[in-house]
Protein backbone atom coordinates (compact mmCIF):
# COMPACT_ATOMS: atom_id res chain seq x y z
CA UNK A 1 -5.27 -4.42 9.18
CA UNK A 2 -5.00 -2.43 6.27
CA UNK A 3 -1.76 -2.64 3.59
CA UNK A 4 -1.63 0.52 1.78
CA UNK A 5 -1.76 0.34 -1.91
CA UNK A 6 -2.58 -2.76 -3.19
CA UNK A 7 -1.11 -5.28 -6.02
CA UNK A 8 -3.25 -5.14 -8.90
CA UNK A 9 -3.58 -8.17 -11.56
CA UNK A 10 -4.69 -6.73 -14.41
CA UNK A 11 -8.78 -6.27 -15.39
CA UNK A 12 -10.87 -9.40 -15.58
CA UNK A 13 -14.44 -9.20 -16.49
CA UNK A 14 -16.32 -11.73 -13.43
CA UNK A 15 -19.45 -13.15 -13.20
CA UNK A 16 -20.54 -14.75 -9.71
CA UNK A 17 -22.74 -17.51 -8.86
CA UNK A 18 -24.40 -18.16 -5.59
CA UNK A 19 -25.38 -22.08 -6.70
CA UNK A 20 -23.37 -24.77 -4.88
CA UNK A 21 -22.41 -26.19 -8.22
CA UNK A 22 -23.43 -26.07 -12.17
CA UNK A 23 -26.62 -28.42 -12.33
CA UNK A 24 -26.24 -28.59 -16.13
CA UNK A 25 -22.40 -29.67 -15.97
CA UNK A 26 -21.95 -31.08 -12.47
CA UNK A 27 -25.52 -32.73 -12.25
CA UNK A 28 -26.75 -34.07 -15.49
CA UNK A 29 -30.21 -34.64 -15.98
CA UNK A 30 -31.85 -38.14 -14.27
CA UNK A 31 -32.61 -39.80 -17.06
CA UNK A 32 -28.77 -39.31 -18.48
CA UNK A 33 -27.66 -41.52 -15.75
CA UNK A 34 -30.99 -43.45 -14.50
CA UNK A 35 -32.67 -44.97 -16.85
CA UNK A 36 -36.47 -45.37 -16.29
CA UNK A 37 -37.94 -47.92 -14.54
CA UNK A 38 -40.13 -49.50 -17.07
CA UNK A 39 -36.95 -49.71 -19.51
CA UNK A 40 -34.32 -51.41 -17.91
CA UNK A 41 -37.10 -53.01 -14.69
CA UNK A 42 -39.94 -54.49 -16.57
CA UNK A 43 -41.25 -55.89 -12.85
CA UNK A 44 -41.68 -52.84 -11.30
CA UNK A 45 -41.45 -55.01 -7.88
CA UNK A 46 -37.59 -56.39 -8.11
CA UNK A 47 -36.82 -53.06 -9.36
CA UNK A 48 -36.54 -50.15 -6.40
CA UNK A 49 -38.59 -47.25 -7.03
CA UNK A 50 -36.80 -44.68 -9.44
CA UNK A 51 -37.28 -41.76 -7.13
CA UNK A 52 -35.04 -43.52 -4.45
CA UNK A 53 -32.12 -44.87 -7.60
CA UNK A 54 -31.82 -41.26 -8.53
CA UNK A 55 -32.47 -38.61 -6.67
CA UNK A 56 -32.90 -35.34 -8.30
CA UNK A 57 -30.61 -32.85 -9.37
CA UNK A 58 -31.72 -30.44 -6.74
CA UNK A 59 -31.00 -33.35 -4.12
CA UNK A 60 -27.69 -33.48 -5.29
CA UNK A 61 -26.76 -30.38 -6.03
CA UNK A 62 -29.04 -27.80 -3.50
CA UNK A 63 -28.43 -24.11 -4.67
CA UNK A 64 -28.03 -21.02 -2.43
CA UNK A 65 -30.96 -18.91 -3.90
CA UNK A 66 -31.01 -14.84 -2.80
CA UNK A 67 -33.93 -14.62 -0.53
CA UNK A 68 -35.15 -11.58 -2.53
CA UNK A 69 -38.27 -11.76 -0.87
CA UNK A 70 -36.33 -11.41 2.82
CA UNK A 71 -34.21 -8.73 2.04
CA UNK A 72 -36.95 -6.59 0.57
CA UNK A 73 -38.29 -7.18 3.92
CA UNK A 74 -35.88 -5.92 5.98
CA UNK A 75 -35.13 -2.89 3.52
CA UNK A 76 -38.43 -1.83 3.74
CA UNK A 77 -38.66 -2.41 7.84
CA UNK A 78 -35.52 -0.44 8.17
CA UNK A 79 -36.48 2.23 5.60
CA UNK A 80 -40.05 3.03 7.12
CA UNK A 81 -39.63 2.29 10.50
CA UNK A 82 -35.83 2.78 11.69
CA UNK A 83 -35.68 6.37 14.02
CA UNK A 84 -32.72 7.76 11.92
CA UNK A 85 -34.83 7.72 8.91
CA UNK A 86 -32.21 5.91 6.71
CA UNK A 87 -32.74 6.23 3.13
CA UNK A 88 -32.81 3.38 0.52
CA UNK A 89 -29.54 4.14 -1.00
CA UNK A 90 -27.76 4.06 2.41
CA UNK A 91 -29.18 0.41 3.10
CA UNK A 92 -28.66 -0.96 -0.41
CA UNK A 93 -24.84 0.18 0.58
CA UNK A 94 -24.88 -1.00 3.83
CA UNK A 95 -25.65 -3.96 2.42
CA UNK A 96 -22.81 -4.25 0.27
CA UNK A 97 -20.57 -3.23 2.59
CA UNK A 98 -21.71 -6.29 4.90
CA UNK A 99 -20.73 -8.49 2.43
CA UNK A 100 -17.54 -7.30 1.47
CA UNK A 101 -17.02 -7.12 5.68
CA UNK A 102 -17.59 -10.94 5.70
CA UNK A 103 -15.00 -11.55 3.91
CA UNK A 104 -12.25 -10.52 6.50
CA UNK A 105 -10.35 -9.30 3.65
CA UNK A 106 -8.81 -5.49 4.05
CA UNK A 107 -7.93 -5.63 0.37
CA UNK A 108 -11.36 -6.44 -1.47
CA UNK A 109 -13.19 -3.09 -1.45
CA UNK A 110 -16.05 -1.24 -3.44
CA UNK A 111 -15.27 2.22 -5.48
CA UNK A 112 -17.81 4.19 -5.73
CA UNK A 113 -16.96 6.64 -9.69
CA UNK A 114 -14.93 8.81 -7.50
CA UNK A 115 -13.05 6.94 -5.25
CA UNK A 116 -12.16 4.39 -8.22
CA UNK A 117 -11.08 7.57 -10.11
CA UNK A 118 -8.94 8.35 -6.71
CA UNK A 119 -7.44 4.87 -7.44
CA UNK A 120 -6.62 5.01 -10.51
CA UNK A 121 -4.81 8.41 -10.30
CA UNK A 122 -2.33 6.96 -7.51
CA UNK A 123 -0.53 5.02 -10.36
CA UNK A 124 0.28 7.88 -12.79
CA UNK A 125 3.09 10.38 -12.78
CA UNK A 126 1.05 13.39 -11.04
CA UNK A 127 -2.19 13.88 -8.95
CA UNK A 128 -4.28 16.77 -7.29
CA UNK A 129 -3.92 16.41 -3.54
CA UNK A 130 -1.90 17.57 -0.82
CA UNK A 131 1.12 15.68 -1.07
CA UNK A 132 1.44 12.80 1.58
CA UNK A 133 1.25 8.58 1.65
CA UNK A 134 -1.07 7.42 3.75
CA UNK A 135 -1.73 4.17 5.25
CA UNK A 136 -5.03 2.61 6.49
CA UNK A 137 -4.22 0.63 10.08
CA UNK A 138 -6.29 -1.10 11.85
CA UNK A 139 -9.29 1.46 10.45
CA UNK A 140 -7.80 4.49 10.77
CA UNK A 141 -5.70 6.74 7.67
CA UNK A 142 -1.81 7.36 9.13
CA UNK A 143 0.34 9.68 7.64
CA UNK A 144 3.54 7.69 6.17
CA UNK A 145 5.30 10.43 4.69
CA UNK A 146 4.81 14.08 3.91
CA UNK A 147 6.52 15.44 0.33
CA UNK A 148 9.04 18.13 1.16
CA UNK A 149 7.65 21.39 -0.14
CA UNK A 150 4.01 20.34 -0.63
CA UNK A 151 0.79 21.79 0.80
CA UNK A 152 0.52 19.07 3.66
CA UNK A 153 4.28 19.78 4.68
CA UNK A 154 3.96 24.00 4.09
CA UNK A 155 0.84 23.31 6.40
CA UNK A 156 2.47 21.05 9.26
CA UNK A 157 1.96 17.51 8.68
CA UNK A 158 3.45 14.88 9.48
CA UNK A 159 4.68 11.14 9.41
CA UNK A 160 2.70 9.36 12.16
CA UNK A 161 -0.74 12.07 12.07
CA UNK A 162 -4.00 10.32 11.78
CA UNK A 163 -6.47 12.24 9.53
CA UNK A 164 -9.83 12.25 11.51
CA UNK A 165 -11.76 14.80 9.49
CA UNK A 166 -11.52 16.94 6.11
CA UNK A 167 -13.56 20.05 6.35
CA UNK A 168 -15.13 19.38 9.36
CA UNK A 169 -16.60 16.01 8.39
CA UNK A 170 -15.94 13.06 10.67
CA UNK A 171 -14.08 10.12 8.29
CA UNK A 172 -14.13 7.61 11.37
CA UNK A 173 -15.36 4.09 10.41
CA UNK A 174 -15.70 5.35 6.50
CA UNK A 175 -13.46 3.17 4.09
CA UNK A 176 -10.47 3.76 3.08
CA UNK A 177 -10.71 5.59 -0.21
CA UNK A 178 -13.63 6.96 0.52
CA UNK A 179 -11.53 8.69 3.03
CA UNK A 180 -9.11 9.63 0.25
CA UNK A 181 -11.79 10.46 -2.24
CA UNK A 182 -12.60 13.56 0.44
CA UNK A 183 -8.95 14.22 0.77
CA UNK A 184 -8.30 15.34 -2.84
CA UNK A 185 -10.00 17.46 -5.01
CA UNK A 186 -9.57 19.89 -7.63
CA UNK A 187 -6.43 22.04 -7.98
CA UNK A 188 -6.32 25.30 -6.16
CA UNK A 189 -9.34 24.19 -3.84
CA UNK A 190 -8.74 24.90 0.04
CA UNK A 191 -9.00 21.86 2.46
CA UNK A 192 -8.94 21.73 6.34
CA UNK A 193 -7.38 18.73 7.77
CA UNK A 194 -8.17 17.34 11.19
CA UNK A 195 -5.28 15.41 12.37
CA UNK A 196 -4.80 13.78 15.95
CA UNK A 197 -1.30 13.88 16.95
CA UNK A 198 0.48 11.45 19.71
CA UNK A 199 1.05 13.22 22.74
CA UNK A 200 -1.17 16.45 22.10
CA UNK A 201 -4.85 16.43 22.85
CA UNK A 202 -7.98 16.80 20.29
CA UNK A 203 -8.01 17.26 17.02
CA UNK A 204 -4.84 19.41 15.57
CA UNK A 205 -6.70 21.16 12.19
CA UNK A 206 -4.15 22.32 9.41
CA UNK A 207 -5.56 24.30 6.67
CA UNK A 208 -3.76 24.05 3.06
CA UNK A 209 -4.47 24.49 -0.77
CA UNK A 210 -4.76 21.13 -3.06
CA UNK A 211 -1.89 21.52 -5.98
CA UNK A 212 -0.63 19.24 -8.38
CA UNK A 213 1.96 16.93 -6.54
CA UNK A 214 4.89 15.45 -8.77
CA UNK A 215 4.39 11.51 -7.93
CA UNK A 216 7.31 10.49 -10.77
CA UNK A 217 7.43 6.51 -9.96
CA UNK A 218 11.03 5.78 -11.55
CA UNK A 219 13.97 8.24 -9.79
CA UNK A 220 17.62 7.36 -11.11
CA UNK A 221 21.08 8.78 -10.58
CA UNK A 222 24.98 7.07 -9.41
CA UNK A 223 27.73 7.11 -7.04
CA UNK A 224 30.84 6.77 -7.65
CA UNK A 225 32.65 4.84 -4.46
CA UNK A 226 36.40 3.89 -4.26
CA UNK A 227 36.73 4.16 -8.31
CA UNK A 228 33.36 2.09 -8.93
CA UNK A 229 30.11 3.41 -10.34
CA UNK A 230 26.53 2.55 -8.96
CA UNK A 231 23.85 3.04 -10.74
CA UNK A 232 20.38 3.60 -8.37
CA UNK A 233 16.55 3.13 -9.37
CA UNK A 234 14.05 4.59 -6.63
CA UNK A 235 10.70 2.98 -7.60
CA UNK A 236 8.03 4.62 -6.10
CA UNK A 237 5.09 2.50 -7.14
CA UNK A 238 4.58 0.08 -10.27
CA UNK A 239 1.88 2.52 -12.43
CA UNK A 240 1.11 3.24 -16.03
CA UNK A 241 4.76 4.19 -17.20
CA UNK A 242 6.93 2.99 -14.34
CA UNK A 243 7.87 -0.06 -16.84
CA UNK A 244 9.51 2.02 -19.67
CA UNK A 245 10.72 4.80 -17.75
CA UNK A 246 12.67 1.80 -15.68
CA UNK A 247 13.82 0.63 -19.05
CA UNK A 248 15.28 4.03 -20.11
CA UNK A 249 16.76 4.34 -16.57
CA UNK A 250 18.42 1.47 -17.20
CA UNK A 251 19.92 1.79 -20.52
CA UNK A 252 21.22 5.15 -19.39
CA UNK A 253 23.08 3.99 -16.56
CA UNK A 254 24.48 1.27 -18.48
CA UNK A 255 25.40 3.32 -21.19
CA UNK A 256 27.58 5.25 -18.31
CA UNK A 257 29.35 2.38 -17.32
CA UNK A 258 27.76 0.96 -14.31
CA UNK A 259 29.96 -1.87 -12.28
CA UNK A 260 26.60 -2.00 -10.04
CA UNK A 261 23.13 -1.59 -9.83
CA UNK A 262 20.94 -0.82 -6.52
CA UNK A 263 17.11 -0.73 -7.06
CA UNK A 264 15.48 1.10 -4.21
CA UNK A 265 11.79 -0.63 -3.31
CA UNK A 266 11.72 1.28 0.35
CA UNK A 267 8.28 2.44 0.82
CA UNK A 268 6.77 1.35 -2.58
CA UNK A 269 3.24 -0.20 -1.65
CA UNK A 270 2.95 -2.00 -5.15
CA UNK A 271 1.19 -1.80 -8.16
CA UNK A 272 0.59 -3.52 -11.46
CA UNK A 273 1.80 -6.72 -11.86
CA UNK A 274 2.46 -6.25 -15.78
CA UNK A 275 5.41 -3.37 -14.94
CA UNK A 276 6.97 -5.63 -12.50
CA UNK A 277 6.55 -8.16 -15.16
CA UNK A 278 7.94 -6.11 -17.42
CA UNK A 279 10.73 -4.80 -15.15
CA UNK A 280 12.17 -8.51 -13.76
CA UNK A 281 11.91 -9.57 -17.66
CA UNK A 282 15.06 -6.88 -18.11
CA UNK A 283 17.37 -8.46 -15.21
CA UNK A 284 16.60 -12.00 -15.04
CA UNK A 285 17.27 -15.08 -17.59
CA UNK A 286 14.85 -17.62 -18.47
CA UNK A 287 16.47 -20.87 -17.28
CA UNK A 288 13.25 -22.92 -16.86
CA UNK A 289 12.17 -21.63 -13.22
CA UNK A 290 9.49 -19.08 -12.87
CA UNK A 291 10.31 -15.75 -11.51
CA UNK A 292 7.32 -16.09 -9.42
CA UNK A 293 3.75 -17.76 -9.88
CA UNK A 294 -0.15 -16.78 -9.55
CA UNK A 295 -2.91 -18.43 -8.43
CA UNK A 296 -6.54 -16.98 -9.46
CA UNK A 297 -9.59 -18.27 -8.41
CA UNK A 298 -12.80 -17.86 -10.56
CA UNK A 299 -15.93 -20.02 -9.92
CA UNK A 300 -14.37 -23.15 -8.22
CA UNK A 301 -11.59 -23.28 -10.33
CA UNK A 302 -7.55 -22.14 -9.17
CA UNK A 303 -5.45 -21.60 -12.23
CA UNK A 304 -1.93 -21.12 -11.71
CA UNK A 305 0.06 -19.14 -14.21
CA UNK A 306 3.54 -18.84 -13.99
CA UNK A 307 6.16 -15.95 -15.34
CA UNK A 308 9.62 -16.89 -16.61
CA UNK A 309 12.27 -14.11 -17.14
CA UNK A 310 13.16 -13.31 -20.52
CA UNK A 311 17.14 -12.80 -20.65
CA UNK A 312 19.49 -15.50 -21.86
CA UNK A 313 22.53 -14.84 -19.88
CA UNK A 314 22.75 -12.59 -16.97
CA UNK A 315 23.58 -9.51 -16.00
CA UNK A 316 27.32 -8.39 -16.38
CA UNK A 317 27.07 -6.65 -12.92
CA UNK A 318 25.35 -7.07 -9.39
CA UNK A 319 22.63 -5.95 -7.86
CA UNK A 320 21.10 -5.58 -5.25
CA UNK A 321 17.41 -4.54 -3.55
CA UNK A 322 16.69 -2.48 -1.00
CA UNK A 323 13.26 -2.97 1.16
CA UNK A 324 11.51 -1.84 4.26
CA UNK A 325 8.28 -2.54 5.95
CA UNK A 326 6.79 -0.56 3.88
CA UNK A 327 7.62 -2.35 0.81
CA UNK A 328 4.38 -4.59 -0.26
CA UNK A 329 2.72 -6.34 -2.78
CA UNK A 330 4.02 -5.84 -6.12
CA UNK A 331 7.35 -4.84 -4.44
CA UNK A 332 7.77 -8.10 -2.44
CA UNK A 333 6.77 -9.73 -6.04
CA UNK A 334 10.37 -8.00 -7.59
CA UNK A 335 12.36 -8.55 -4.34
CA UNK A 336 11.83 -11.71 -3.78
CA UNK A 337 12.53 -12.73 -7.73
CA UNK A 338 15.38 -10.98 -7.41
CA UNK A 339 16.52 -12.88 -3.98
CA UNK A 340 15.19 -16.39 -4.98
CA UNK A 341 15.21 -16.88 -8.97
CA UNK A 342 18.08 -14.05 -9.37
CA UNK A 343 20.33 -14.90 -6.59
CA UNK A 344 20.52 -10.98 -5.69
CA UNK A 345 21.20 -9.39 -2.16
CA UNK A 346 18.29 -7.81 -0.43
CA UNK A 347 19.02 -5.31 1.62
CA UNK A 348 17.28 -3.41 4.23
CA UNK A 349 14.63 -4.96 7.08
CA UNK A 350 11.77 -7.54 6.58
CA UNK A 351 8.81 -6.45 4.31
CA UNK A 352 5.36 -5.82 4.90
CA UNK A 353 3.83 -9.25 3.58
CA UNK A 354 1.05 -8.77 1.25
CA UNK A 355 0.61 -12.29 -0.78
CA UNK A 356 -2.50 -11.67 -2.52
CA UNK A 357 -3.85 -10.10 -5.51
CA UNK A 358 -6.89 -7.75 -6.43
CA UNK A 359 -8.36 -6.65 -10.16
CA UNK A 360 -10.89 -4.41 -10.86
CA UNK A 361 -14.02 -5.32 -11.56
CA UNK A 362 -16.59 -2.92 -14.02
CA UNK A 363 -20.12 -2.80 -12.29
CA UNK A 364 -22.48 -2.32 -14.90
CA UNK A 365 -25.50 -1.54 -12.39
CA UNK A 366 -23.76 1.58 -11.56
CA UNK A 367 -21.33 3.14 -14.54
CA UNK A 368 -18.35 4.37 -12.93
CA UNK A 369 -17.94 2.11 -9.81
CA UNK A 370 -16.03 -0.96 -9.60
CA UNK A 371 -15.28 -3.89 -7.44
CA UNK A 372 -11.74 -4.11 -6.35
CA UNK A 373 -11.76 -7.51 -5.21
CA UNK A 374 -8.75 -10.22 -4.34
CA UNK A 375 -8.67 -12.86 -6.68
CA UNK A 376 -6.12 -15.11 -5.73
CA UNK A 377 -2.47 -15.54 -4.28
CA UNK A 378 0.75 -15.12 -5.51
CA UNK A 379 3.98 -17.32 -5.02
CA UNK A 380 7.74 -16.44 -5.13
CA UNK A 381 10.57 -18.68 -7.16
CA UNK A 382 10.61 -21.06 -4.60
CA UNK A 383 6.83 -21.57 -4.17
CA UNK A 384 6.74 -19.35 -0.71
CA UNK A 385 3.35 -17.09 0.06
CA UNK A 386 4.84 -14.03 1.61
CA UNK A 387 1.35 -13.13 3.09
CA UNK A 388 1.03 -11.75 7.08
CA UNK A 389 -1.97 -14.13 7.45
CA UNK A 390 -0.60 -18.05 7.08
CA UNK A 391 2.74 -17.28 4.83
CA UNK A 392 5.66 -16.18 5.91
CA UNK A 393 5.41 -12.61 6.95
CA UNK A 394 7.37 -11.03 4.37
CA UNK A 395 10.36 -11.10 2.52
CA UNK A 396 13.41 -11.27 4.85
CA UNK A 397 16.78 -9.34 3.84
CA UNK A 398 19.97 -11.34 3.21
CA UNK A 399 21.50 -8.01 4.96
CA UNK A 400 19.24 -6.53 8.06
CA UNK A 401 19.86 -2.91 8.52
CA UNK A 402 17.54 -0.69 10.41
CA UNK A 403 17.17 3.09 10.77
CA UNK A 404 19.36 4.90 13.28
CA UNK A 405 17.40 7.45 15.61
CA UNK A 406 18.65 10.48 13.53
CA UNK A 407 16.82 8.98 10.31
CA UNK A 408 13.31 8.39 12.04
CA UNK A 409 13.33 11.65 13.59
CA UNK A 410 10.33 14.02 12.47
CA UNK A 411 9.84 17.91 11.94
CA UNK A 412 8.28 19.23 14.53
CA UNK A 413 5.36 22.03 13.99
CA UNK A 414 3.75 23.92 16.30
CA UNK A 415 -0.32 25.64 16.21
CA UNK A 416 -1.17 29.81 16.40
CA UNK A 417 1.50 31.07 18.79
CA UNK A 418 1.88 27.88 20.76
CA UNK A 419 5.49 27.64 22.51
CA UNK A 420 7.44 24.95 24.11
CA UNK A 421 8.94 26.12 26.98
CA UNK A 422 12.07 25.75 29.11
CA UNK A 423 11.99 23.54 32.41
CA UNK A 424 9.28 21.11 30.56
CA UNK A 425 9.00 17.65 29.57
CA UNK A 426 7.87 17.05 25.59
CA UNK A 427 7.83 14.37 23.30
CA UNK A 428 8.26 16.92 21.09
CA UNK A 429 11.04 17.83 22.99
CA UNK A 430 13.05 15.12 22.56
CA UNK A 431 12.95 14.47 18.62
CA UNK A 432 13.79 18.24 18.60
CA UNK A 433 16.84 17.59 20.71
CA UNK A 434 17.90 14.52 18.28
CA UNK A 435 18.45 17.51 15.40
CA UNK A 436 19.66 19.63 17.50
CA UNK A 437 22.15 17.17 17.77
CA UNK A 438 22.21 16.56 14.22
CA UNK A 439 23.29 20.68 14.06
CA UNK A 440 26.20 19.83 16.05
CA UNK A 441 24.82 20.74 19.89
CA UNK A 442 25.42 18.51 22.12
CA UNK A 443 22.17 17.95 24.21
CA UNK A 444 20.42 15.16 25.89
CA UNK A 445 17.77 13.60 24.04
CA UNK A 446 14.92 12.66 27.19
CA UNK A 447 12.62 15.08 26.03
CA UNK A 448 13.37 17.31 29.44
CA UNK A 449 13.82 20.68 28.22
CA UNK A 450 17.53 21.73 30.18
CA UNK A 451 19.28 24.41 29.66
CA UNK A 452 22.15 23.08 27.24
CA UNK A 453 18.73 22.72 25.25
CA UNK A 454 17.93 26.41 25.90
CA UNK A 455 21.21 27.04 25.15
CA UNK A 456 21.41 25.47 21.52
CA UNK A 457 17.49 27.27 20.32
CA UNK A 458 19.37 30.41 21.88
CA UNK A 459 22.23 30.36 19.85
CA UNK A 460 19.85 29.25 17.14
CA UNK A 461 17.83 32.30 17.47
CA UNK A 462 20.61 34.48 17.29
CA UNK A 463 22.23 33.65 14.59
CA UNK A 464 19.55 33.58 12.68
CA UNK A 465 18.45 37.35 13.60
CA UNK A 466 15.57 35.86 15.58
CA UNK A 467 13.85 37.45 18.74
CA UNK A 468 16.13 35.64 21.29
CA UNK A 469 13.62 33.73 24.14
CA UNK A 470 15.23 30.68 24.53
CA UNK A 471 12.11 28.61 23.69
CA UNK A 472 11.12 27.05 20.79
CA UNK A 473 8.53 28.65 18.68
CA UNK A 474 7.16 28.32 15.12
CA UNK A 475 10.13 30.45 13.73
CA UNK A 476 12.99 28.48 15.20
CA UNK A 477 11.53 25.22 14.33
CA UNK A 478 11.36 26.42 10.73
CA UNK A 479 15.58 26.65 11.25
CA UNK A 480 15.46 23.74 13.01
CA UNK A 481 12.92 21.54 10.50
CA UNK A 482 15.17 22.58 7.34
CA UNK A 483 18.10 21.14 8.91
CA UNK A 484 16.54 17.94 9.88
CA UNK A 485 15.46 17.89 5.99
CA UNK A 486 19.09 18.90 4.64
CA UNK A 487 20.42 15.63 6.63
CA UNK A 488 17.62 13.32 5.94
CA UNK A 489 17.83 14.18 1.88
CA UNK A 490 21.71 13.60 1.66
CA UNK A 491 22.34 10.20 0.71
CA UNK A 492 25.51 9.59 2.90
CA UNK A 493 22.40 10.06 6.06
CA UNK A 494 20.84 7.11 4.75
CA UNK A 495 22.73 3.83 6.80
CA UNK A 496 20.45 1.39 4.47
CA UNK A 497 21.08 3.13 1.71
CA UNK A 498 25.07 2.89 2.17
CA UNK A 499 24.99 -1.07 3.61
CA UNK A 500 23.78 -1.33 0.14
CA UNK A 501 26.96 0.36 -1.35
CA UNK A 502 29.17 -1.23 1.44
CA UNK A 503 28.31 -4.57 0.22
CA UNK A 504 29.00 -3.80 -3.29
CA UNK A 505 32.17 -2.33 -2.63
CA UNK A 506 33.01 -5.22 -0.35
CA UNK A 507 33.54 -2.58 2.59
């Protein structure tokens, strides 16, 4: 199972070695250690024979050697004889591929110039694309969110879609960003997306024009609540800047006054570990206990490294985190500091659980691709592994609050003059009947289409000068859509948002 973006450590140089162990360090030469017979054994008949004293190094310490000679075999079997005709650069990849698959590990992956470039773009303050977050489960690329206003959400898409195709071409069973490397492009470029949507049969294909998409990773403002200011930092991911535009966030809100803080981690998938490094270094004091530790592995060897904070006393005022499931990685890295070495509140429901580490590694044999490859763990304060596979799952809130219904509701769009009609059951029916509600009808929300339901898109449709049918259509769902945005965007809407604020207010 895939974790969305993953928690990079930096950029080591590597160098691999198939042996089973360094024969010049590990296994020093026979004659270091076993002296020859005629030396120390003048009888050669009391004295054993040498060869069974001291075995050789290759005894002791066998090597793994590449079978060049078998893999050029099968290569050139496959190549010349296979029916598809595969070519040598799609075996020589294949081959890689196979042993990255080995592995088991979703999170060590090979970038190819383009998808590395892909990569690397996720981390800055804009990209070219169409303006959603993906997610790769269990193989496939789902839609996590679609940016209000963008080309994917002027288009139709939406939070749960799983891209199947980009311009026709089939992305099933390719890897992950070289899924993503099709999805972007160059600004102003047209792109058809093939989407398949629960509860609507084949692929749904949405056609839209790549732009530049704002991706700013540091968001601030404050409430004031009952006569006390809160200051609030949404971090979007840990890139390039996120660090010092965190920094100035925070000097500006304290130069306001703040009597709080609340730093918003919801659906932040990581990033690098030197911003959160940077970031936990401006709200926690060095008393001696690491924030959080590393362990990196590099030919047979685990070094642990640990970080300390750098304040000496601590904040004047509180604060506190907020998380979701999709908060991973580098994210779980800065919440749990804050919850174990800080002793902050978390807020919000149980993390996604992401306890290892990647860096990218330079291939010379091909200039532009890289190896992003997991190097080791990392540990929080109290020497937990957060990881879904052996740790502990997560990072678990002090404060659990999920989502009401109203929150995980979705727009809905519909295709060419497609219509949902009255005296029907719909999925799409039912989250459409949640806003409605939202707009102040009162409606069931089954998904059956009655007619207090025909009632509300009637009333709708009127007074918004549209053709009056009393079923939903593409115009009435653009009403309908904008209101579900208006109360998702407005801050008092968002229950985890304001346990946060209830806590600090001690409401």
């Amino acid at each position: 199972m895939f974790r969305k973006i993953m928690f990079i450590f930096g950029v080591l140089a590597i160098s691999l070695t198939l042996a089973g162990c360094d024969t010049e360090n590990e296994c020093p030469v026979v004659e270091d250690e076993c002296p020859l017979v005629e030396d120390d054994c003048p009888d050669p008949i009391v004295c054993p024979n040498l060869d069974e004293v001291c075995p050789t190094a290759a005894e002791i310490c066998p090597v793994v050697a590449f079978d060049d000679e078998l893999f050029q075999e099968v290569l050139e079997a496959l190549e010349s004889r296979h029916y598809t005709e595969p070519s040598r650069e799609l075996l020589i990849e294949g081959a890689i591929e196979g042993m990255i698959n080995i592995l088991d590990d979703p999170f060590t992956t090979y970038f190819d110039s383009s998808e590395a470039a892909s990569y690397i773009a996720g981390y800055g303050e804009t990209y070219v694309g169409i303006g959603v977050v993906v997610q790769f489960l269990d193989e496939l690329v789902v839609i996590q969110s679609v940016m209000d206003g963008g080309p994917a959400d002027t288009a139709g898409l939406r939070a749960n879609d799983i891209i199947v195709e980009v311009d026709g071409i089939n992305l099933i069973g390719m890897a992950f960003y070289e899924i993503i490397g099709y999805v972007i492009g160059d600004e102003g470029t047209n792109v058809n997306i093939g989407v398949v949507r629960n509860g609507i049969d084949g692929i749904l294909t949405f056609s839209m024009t790549r732009a530049v998409i704002s991706n700013p990773t540091v968001e601030y403002t404050s409430y004031l609540v009952d006569g006390e200011l809160i200051g609030y930092i949404k971090v979007n991911t840990f890139g390039d800047l996120t660090a010092s535009l965190f920094h100035a966030a925070i000097v500006d809100l304290e130069s306001d006054g703040i009597d709080s803080l609340i730093i918003d981690l919801r659906v932040n998938g990581g990033g690098y570990l030197t911003a959160v490094l940077n970031m936990l270094s401006e709200l926690l004091v060095d008393d001696g206990v690491e924030m959080f530790a590393t362990e990196s592995y590099y030919d047979g060897d685990i070094t642990r490294t640990e970080y300390f904070g750098q304040l000496s006393t601590a904040k004047t005022y509180d604060i506190v985190t907020l998380v979701n499931g999709n908060s991973a990685s580098a994210s779980e890295v800065f919440a749990s500091a804050m919850q174990e070495h800080g002793g902050y509140t978390v807020v919000g429901v149980t993390t996604f659980g992401k306890g290892t580490m990647q860096t990218d590694m330079s291939l010379t044999a091909s200039v532009g691709d890289s190896l992003h490859i997991t190097i080791g763990k990392w540990f929080t304060s109290d020497g937990n592994w957060v990881h879904y596979d052996g740790g502990t799952d997560g990072v678990v809130p002090d404060v659990i609050q999920e989502l009401n219904e109203y929150e995980k509701a979705y727009k809905v769009f519909l295709l060419n003059d497609e219509v949902i009609m009255y005296d029907t059951v719909d999925d799409r029916t039912a989250n459409v009947q949640l806003v409605l509600n939202i707009m102040g009808y009162s409606v069931r929300t089954d998904g059956y289409y009655d007619t207090s339901t025909r009632n509300a898109v009637m009333a709708i449709q009127t007074n918004n000068l549209l053709t009056v049918t009393g079923n939903l259509d593409s115009d009435t769902l653009e009403i309908i859509n904008e209101a579900l945005n208006i109360y998702q965007n407005d801050s008092d809407n968002d229950s985890q948002l304001q346990a946060a604020i209830d806590y600090l207010t001690g409401n």
